[in-house]
PDB file of N, CA and C in Angstrom:
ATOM      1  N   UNK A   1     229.115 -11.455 152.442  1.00  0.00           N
ATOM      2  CA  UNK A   1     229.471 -10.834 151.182  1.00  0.00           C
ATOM      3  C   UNK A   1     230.053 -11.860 150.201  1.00  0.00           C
ATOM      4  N   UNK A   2     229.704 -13.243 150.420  1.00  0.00           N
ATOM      5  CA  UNK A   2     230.210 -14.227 149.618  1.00  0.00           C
ATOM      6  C   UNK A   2     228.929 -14.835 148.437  1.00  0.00           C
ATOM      7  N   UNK A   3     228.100 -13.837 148.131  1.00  0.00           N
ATOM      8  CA  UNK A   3     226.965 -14.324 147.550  1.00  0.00           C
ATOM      9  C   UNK A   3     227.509 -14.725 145.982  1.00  0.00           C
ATOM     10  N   UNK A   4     226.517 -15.319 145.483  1.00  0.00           N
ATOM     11  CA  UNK A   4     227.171 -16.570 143.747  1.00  0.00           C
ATOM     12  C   UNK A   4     227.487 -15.377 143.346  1.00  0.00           C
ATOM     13  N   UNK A   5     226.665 -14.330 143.126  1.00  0.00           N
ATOM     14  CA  UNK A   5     226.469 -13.086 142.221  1.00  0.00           C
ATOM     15  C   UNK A   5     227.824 -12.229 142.245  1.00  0.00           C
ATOM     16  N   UNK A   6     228.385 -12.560 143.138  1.00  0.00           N
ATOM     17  CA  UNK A   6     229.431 -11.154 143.658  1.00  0.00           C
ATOM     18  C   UNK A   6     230.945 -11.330 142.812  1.00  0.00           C
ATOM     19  N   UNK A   7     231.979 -10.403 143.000  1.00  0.00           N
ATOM     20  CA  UNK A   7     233.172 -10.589 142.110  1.00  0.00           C
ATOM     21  C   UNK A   7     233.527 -11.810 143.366  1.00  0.00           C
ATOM     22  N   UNK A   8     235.021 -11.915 142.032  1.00  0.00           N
ATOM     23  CA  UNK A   8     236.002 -12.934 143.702  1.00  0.00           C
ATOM     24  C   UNK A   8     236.556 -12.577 144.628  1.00  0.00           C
ATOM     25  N   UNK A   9     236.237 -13.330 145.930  1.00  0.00           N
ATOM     26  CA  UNK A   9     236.969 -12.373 147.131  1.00  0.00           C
ATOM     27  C   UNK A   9     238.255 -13.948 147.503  1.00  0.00           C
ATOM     28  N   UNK A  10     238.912 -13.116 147.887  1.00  0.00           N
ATOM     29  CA  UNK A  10     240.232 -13.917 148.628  1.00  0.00           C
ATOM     30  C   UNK A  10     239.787 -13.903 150.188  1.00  0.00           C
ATOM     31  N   UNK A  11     240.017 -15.438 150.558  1.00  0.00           N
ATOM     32  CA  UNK A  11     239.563 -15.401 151.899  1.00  0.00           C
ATOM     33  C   UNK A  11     240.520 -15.836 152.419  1.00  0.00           C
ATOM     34  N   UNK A  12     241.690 -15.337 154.230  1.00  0.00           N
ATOM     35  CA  UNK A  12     242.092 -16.266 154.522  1.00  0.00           C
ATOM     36  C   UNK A  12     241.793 -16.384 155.807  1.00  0.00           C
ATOM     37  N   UNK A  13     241.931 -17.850 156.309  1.00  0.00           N
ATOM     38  CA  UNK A  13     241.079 -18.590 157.633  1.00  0.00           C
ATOM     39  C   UNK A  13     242.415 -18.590 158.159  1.00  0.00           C
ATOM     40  N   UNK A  14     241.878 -19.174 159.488  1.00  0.00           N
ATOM     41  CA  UNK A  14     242.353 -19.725 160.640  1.00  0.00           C
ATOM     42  C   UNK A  14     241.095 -20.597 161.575  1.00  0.00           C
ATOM     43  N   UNK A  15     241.754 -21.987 161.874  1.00  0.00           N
ATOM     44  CA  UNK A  15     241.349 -22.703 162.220  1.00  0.00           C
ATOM     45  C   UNK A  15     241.736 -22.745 163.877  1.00  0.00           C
ATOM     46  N   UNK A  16     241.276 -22.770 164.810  1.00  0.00           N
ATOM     47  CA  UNK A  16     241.139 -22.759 166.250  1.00  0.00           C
ATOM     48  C   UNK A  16     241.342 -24.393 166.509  1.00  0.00           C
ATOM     49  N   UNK A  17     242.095 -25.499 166.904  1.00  0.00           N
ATOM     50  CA  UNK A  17     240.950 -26.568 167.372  1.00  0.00           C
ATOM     51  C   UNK A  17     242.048 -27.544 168.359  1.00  0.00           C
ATOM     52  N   UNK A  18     241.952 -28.314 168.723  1.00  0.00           N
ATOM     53  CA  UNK A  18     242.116 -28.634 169.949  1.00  0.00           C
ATOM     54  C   UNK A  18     243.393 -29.942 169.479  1.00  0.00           C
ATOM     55  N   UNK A  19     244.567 -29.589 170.060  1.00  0.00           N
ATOM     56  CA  UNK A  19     245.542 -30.966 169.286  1.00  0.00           C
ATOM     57  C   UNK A  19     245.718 -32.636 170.036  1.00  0.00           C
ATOM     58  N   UNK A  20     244.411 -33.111 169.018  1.00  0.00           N
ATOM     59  CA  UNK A  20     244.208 -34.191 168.958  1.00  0.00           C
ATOM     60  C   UNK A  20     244.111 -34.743 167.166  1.00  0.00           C
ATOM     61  N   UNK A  21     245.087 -35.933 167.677  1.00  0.00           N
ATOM     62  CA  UNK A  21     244.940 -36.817 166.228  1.00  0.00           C
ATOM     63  C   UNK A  21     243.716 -36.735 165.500  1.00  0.00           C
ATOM     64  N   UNK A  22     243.132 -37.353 166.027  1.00  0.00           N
ATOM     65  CA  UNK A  22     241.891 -38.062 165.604  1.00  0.00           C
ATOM     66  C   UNK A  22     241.003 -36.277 164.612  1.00  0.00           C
ATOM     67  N   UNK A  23     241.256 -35.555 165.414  1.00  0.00           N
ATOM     68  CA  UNK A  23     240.777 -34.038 165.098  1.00  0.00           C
ATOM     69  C   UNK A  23     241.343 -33.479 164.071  1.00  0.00           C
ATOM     70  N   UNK A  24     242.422 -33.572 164.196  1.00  0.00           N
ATOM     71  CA  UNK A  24     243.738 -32.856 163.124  1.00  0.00           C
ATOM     72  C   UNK A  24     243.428 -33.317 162.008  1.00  0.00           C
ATOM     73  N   UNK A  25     243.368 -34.954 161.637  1.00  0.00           N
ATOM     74  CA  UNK A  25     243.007 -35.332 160.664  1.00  0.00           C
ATOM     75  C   UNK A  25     241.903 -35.014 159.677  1.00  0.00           C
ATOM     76  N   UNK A  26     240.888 -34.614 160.420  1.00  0.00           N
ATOM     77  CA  UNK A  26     240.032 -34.371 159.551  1.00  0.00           C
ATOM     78  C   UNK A  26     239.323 -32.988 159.607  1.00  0.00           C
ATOM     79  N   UNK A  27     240.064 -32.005 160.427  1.00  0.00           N
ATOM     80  CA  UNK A  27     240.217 -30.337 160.122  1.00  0.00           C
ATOM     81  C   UNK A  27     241.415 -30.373 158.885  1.00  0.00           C
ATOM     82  N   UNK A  28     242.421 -30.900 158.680  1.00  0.00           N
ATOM     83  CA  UNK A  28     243.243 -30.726 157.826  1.00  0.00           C
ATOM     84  C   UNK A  28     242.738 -31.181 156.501  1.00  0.00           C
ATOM     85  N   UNK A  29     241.652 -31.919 156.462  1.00  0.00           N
ATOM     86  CA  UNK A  29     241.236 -32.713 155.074  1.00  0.00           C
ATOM     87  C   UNK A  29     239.927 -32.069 154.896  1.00  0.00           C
ATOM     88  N   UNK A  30     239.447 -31.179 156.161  1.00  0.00           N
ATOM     89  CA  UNK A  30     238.038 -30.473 155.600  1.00  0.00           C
ATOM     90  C   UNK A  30     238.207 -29.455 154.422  1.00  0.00           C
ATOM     91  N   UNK A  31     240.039 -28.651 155.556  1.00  0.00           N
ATOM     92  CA  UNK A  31     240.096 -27.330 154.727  1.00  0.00           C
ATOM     93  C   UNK A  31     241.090 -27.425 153.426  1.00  0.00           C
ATOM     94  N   UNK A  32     241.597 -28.581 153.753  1.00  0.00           N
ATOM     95  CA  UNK A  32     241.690 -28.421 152.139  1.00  0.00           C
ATOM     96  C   UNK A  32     241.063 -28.493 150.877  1.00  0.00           C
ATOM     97  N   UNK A  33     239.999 -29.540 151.425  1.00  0.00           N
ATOM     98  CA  UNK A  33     239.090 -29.784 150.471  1.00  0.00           C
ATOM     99  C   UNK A  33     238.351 -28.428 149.855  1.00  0.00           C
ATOM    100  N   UNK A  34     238.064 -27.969 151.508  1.00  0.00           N
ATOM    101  CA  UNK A  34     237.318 -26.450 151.124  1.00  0.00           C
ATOM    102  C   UNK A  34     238.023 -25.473 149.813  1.00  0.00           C
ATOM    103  N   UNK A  35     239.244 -25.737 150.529  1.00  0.00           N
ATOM    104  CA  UNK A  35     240.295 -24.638 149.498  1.00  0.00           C
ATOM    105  C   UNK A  35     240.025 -25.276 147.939  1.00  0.00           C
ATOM    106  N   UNK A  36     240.684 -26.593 148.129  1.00  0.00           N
ATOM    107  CA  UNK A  36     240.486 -26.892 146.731  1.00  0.00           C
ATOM    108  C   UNK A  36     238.764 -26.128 145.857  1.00  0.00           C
ATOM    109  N   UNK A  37     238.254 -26.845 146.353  1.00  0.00           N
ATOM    110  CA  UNK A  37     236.658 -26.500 145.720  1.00  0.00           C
ATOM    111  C   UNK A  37     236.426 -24.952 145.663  1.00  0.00           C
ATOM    112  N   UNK A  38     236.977 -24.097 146.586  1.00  0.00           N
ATOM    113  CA  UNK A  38     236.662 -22.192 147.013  1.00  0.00           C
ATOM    114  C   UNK A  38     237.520 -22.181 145.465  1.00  0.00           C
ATOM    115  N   UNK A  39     238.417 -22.384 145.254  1.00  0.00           N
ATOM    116  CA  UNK A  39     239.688 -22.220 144.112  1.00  0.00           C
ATOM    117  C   UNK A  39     238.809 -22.903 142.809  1.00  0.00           C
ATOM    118  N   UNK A  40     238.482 -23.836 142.975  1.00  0.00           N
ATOM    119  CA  UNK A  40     238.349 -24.605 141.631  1.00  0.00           C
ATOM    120  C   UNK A  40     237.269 -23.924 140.875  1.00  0.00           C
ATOM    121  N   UNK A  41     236.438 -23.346 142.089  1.00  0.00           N
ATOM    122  CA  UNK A  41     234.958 -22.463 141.360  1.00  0.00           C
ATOM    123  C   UNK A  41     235.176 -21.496 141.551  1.00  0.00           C
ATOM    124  N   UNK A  42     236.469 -20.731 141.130  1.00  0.00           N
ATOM    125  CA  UNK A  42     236.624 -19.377 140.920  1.00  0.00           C
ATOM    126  C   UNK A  42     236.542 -18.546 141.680  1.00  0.00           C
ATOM    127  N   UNK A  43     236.317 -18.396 142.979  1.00  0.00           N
ATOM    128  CA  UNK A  43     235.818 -17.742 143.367  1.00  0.00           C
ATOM    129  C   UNK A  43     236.743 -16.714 144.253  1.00  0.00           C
ATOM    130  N   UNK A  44     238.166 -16.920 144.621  1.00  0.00           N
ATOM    131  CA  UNK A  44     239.405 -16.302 144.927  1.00  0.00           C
ATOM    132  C   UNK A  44     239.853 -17.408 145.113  1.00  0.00           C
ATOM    133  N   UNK A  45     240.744 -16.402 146.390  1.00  0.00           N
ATOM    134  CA  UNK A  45     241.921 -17.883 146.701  1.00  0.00           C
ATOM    135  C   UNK A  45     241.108 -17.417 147.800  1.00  0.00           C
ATOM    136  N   UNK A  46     241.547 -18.974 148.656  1.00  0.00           N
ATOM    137  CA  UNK A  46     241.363 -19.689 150.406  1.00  0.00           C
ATOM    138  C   UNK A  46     242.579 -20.067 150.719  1.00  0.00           C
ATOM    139  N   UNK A  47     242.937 -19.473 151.821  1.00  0.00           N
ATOM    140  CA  UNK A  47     244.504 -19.429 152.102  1.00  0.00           C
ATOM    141  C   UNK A  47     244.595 -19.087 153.600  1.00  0.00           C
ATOM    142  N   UNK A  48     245.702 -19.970 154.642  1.00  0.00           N
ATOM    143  CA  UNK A  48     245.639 -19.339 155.887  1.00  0.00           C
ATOM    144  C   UNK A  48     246.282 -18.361 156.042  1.00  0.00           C
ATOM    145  N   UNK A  49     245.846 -17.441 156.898  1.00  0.00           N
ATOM    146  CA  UNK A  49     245.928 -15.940 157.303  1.00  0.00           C
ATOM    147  C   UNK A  49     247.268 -15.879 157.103  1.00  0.00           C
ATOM    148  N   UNK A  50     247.842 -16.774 157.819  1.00  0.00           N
ATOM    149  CA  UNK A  50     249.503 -16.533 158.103  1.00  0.00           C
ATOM    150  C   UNK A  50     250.126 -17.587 157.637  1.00  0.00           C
ATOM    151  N   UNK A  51     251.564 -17.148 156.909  1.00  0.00           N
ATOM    152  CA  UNK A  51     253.095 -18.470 156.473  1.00  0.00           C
ATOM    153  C   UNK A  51     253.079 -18.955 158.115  1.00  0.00           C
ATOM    154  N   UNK A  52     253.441 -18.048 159.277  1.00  0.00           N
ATOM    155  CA  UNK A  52     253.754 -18.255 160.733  1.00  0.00           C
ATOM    156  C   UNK A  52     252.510 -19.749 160.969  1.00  0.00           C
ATOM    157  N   UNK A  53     251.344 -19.624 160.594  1.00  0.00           N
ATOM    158  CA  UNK A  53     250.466 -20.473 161.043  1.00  0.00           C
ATOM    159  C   UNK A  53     250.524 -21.873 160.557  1.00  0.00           C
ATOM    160  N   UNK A  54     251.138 -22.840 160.810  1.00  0.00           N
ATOM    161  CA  UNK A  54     251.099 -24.432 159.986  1.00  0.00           C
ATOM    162  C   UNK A  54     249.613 -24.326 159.309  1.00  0.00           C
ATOM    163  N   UNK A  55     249.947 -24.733 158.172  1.00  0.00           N
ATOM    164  CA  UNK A  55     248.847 -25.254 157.935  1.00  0.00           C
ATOM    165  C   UNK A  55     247.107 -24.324 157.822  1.00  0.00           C
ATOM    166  N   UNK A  56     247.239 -23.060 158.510  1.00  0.00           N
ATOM    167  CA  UNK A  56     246.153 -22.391 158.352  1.00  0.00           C
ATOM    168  C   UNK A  56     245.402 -22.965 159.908  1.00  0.00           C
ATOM    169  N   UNK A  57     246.196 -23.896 160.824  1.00  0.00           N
ATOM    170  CA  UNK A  57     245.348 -24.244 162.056  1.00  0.00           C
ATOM    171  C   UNK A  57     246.458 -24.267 163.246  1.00  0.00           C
ATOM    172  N   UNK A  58     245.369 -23.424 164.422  1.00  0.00           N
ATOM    173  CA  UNK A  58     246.196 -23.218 165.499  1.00  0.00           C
ATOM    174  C   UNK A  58     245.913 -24.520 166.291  1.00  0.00           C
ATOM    175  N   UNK A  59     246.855 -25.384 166.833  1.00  0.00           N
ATOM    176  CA  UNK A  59     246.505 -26.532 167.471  1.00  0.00           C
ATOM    177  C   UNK A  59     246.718 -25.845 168.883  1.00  0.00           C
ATOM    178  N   UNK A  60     245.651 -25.970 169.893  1.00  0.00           N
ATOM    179  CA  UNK A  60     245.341 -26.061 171.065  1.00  0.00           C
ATOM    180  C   UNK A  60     245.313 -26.952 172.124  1.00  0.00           C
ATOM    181  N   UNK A  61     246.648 -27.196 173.132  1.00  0.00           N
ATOM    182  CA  UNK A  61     246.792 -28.720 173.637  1.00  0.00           C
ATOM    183  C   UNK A  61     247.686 -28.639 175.109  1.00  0.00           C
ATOM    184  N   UNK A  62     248.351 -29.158 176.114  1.00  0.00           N
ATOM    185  CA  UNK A  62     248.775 -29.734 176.881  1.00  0.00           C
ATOM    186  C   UNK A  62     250.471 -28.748 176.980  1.00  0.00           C
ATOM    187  N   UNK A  63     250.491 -28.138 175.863  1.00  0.00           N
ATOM    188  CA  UNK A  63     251.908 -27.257 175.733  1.00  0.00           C
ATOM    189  C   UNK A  63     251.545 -25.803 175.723  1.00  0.00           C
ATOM    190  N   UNK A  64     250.682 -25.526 174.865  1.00  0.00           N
ATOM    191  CA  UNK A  64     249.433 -24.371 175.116  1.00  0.00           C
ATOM    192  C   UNK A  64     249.699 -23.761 176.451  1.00  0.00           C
ATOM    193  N   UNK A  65     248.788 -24.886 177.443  1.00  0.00           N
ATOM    194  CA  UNK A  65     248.978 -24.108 178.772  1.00  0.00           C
ATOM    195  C   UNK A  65     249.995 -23.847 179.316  1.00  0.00           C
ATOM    196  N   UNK A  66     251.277 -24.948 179.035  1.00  0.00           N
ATOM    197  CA  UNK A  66     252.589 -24.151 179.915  1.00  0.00           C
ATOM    198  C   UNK A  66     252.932 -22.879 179.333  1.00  0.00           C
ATOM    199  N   UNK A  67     252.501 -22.830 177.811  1.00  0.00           N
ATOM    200  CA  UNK A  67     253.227 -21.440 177.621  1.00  0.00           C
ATOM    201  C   UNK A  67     252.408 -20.578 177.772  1.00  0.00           C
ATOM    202  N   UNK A  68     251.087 -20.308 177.843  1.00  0.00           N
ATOM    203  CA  UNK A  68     250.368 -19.141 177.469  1.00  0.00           C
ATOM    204  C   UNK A  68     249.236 -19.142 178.477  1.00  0.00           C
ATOM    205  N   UNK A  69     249.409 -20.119 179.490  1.00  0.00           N
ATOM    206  CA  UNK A  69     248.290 -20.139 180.766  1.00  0.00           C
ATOM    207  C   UNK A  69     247.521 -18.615 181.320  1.00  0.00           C
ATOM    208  N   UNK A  70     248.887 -18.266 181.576  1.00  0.00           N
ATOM    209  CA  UNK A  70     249.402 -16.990 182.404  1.00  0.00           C
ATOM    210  C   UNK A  70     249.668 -15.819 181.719  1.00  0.00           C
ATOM    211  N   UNK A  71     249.004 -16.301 180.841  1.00  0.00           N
ATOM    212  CA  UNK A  71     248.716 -14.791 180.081  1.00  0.00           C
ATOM    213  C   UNK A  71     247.336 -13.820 179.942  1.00  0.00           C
ATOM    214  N   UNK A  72     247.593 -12.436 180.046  1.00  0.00           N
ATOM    215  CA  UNK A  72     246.279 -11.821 180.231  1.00  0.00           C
ATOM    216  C   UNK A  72     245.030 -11.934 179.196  1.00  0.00           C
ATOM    217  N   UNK A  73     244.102 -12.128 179.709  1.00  0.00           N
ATOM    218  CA  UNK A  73     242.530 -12.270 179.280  1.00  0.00           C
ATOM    219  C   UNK A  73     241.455 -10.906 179.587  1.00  0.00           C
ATOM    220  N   UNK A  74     240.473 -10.761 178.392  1.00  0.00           N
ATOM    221  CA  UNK A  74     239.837 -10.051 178.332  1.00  0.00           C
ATOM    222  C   UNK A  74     238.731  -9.984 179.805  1.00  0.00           C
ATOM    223  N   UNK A  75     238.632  -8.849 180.526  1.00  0.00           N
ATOM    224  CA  UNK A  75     237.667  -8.845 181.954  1.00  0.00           C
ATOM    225  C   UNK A  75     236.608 -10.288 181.619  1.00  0.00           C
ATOM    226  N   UNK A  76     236.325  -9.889 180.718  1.00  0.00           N
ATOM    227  CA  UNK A  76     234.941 -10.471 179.943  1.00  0.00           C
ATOM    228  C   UNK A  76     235.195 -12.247 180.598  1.00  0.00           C
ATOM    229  N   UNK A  77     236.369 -12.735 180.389  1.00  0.00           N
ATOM    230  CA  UNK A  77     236.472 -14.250 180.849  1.00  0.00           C
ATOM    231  C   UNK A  77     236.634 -14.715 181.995  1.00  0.00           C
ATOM    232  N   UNK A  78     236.983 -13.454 183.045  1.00  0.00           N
ATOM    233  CA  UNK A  78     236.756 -13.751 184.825  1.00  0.00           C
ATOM    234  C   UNK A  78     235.375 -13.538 185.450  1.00  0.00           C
ATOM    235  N   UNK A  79     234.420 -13.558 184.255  1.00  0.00           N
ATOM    236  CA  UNK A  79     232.917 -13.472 184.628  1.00  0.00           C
ATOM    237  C   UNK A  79     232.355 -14.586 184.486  1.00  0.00           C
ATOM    238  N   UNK A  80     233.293 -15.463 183.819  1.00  0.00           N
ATOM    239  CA  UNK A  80     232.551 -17.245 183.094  1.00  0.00           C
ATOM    240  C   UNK A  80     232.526 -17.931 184.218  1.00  0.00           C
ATOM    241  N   UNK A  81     233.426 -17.843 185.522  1.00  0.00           N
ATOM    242  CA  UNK A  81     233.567 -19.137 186.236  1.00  0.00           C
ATOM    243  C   UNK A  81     234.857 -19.780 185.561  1.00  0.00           C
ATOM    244  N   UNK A  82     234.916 -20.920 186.762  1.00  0.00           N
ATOM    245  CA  UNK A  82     236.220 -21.968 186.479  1.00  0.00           C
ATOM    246  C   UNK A  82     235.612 -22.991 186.141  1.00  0.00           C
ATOM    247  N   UNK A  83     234.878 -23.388 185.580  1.00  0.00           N
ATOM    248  CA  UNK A  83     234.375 -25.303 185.250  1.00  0.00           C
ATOM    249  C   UNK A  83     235.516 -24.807 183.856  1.00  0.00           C
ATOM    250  N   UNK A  84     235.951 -26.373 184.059  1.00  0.00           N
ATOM    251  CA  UNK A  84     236.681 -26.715 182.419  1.00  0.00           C
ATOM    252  C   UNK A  84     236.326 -26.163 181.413  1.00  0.00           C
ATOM    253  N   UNK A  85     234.967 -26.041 180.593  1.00  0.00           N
ATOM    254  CA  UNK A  85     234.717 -25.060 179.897  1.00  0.00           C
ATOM    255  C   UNK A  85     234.857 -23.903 179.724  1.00  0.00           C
ATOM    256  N   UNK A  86     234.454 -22.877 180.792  1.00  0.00           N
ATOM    257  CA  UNK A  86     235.472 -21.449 181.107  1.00  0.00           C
ATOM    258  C   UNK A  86     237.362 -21.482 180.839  1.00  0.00           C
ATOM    259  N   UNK A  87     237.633 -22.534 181.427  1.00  0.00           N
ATOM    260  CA  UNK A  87     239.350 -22.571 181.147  1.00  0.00           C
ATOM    261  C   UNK A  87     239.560 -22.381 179.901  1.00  0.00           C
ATOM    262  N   UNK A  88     238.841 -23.908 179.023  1.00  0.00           N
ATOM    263  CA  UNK A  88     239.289 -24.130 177.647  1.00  0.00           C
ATOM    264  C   UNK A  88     238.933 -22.462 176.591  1.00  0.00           C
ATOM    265  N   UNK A  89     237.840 -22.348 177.245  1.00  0.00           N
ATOM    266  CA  UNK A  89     237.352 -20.620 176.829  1.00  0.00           C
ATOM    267  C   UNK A  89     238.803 -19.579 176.839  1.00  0.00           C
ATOM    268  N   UNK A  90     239.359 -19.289 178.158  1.00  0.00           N
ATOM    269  CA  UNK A  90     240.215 -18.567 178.471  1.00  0.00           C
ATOM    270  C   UNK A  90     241.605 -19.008 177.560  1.00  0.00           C
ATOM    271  N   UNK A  91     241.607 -20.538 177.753  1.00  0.00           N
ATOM    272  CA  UNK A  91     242.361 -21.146 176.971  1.00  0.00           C
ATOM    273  C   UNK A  91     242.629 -20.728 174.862  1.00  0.00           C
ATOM    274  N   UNK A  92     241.762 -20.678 174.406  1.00  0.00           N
ATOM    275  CA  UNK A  92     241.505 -20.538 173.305  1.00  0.00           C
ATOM    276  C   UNK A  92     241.888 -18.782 173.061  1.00  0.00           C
ATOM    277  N   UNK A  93     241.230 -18.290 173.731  1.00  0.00           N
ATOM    278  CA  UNK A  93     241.339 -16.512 173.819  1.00  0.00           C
ATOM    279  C   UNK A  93     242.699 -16.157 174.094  1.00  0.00           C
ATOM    280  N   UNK A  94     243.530 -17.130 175.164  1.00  0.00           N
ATOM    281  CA  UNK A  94     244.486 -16.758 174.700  1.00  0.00           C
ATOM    282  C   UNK A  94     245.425 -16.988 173.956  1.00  0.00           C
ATOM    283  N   UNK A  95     245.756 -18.114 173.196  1.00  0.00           N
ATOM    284  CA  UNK A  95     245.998 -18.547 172.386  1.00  0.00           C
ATOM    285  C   UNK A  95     245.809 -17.780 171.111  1.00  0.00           C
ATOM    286  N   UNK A  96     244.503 -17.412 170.631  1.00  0.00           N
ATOM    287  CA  UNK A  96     244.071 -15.930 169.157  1.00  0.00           C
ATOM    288  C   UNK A  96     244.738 -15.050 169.515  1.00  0.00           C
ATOM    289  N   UNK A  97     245.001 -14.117 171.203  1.00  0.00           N
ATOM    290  CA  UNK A  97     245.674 -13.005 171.122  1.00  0.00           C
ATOM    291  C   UNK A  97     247.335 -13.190 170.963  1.00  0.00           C
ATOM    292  N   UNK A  98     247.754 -14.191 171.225  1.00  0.00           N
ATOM    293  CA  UNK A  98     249.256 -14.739 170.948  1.00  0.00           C
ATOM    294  C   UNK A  98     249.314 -14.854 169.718  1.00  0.00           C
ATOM    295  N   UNK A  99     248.732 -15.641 168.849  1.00  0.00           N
ATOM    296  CA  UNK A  99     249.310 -15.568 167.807  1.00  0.00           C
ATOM    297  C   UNK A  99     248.706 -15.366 166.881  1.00  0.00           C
ATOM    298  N   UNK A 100     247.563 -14.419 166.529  1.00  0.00           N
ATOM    299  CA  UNK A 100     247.127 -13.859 165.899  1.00  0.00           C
ATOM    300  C   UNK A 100     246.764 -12.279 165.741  1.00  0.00           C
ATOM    301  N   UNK A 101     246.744 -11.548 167.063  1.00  0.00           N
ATOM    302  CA  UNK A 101     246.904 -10.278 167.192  1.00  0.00           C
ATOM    303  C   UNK A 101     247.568  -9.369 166.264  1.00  0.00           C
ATOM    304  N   UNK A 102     248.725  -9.964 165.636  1.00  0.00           N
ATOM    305  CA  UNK A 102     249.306  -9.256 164.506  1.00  0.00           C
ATOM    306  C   UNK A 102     248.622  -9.389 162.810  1.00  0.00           C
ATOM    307  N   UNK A 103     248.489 -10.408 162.828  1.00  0.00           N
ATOM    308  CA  UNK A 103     247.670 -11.207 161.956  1.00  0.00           C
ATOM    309  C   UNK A 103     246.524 -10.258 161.437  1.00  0.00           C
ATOM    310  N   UNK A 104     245.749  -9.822 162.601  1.00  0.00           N
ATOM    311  CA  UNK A 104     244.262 -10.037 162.255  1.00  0.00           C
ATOM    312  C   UNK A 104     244.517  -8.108 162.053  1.00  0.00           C
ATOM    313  N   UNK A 105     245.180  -7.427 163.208  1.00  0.00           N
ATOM    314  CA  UNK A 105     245.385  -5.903 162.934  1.00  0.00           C
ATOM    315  C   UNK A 105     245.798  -5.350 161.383  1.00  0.00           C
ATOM    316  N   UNK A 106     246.669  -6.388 161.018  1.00  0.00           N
ATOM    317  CA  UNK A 106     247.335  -6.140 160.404  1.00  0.00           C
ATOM    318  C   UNK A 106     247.399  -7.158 158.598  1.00  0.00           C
ATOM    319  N   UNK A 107     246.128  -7.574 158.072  1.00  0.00           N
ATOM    320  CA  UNK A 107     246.472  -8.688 157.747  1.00  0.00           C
ATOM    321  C   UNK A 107     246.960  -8.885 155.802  1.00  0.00           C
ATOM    322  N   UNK A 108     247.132  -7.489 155.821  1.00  0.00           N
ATOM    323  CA  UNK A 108     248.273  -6.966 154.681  1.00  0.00           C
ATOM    324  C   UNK A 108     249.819  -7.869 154.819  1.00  0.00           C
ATOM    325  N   UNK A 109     249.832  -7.993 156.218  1.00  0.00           N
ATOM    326  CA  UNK A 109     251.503  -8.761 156.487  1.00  0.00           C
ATOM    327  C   UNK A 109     251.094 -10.132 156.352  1.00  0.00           C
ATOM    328  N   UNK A 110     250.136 -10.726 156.263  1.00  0.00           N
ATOM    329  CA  UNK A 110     250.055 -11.933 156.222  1.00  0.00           C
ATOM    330  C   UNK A 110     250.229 -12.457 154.518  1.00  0.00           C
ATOM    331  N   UNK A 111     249.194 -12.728 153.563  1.00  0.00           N
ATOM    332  CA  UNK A 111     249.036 -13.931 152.364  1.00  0.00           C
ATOM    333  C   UNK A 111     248.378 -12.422 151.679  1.00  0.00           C
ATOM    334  N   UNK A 112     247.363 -11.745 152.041  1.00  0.00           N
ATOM    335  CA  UNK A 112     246.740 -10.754 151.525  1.00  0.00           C
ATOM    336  C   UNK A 112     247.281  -9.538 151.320  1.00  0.00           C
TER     337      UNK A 112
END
């Protein structure tokens, strides 16, 4: 629903991605850029979902798992298997329901 033709819509993101330097750097310089340019051509605002969220990006990393390992997951992710990929999967899922669950139900409480 973002077609040239349409009124302006206000969009706000959240970024998922994995906390590494090298990464951070240039998710943080994509979306701003994005924002700048979404803004500059009129088109609403681009804004992260949440004040709670740095930056509009959830960093995913090595602290992650101590806190949120052991937290419940949808059936759907004890069907993937355990290779590293399944984890980082489970990993990520839980991470959105931590700290975005309110966010996304609800996202009048957030910027919008």
């Amino acid at each position: 629903m973002l077609e040239p033709y349409g009124s302006r819509r206000d969009i706000a993101y959240v970024v998922v991605t994995l906390e590494n330097d090298f990464i951070m750097t240039r998710v943080q310089s994509f979306f701003k850029e994005l924002s700048t340019m979404y803004e500059w051509c009129k088109l609403g605002k681009h804004m992260p979902i949440s004040e709670k969220i740095r930056e509009g990006i959830l960093r995913v990393g090595k602290s992650t798992v101590q806190k949120l390992g052991n937290e419940e997951v949808d059936d759907w992710f004890r069907h993937i298997g355990d290779s590293p990929v399944a984890a980082k999967l489970r990993l990520y899922a839980q991470t959105c329901r931590h700290h975005l669950g309110m966010s996304i139900s609800a996202p009048s409480a957030g910027h919008l």
